[in-house]
Protein backbone atom coordinates (compact mmCIF):
# COMPACT_ATOMS: atom_id res chain seq x y z
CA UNK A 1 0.00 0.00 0.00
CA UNK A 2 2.85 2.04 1.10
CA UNK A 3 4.05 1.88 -2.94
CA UNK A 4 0.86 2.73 -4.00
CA UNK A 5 1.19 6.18 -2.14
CA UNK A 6 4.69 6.75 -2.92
CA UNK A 7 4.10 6.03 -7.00
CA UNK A 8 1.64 8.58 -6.29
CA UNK A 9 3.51 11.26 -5.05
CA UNK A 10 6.62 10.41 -6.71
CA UNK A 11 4.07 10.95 -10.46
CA UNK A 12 2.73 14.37 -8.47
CA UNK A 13 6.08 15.76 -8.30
CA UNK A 14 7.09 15.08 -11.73
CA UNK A 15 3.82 16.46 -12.97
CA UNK A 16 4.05 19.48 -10.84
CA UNK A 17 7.77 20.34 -12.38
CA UNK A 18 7.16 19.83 -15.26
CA UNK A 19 4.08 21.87 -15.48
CA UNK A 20 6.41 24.93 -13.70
CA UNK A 21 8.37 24.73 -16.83
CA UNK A 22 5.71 24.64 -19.27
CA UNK A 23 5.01 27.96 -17.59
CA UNK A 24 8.16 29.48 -17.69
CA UNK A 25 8.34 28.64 -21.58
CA UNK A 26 5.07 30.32 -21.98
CA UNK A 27 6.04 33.38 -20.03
CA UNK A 28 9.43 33.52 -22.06
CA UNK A 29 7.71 33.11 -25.20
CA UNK A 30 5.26 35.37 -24.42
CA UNK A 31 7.85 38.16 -23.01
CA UNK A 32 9.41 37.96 -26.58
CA UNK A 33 6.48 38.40 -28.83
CA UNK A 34 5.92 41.33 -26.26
CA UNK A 35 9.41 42.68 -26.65
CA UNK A 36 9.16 42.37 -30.27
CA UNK A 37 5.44 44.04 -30.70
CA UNK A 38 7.28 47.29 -29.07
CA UNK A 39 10.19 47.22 -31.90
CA UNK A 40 7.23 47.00 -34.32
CA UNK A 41 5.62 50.04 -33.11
CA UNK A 42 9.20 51.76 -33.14
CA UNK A 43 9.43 51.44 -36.95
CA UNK A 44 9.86 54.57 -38.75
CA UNK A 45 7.90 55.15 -41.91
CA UNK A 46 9.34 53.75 -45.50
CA UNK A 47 11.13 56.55 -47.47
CA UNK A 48 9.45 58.27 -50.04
CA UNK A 49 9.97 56.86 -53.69
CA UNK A 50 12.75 59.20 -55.74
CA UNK A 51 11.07 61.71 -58.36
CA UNK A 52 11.19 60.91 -62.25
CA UNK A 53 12.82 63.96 -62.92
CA UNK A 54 14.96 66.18 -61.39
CA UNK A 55 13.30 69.82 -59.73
CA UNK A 56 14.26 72.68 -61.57
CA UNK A 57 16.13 75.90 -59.36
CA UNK A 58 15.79 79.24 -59.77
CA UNK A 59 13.95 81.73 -61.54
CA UNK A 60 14.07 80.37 -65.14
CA UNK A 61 13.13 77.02 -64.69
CA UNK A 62 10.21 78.25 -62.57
CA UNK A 63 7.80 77.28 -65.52
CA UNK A 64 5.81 74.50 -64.70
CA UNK A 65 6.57 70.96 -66.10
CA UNK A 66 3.76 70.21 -68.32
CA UNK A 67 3.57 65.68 -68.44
């Protein structure tokens, strides 16, 4: 009977541990996708595509650029 109760608790234990680290991998996963949701949001915006052509400067070239 004694062997019974000691299977028992022996089984308990092991459940119990390994259960705390099925935990601590969700918390650690979790933390990351966390961690890496506020990098996300730190982004800056793309860069703007270059222009076809090149602006014109100064007063002469002040026409506009007909397409």
């Amino acid at each position: 009977m004694l062997d019974i109760i000691y299977a028992a608790e022996t089984q308990f234990r092991l459940d119990s541990a390994q259960l705390d680290r099925d935990i601590a991998r969700r918390v650690a996963i979790r933390d990351r996708f966390a961690s890496e949701a506020d990098d996300v949001s730190a982004r800056r915006a793309p860069a703007r595509a270059a222009r076809t052509w090149p602006r014109p400067i100064g007063l002469a070239h002040a026409e506009p650029v007909c397409a």
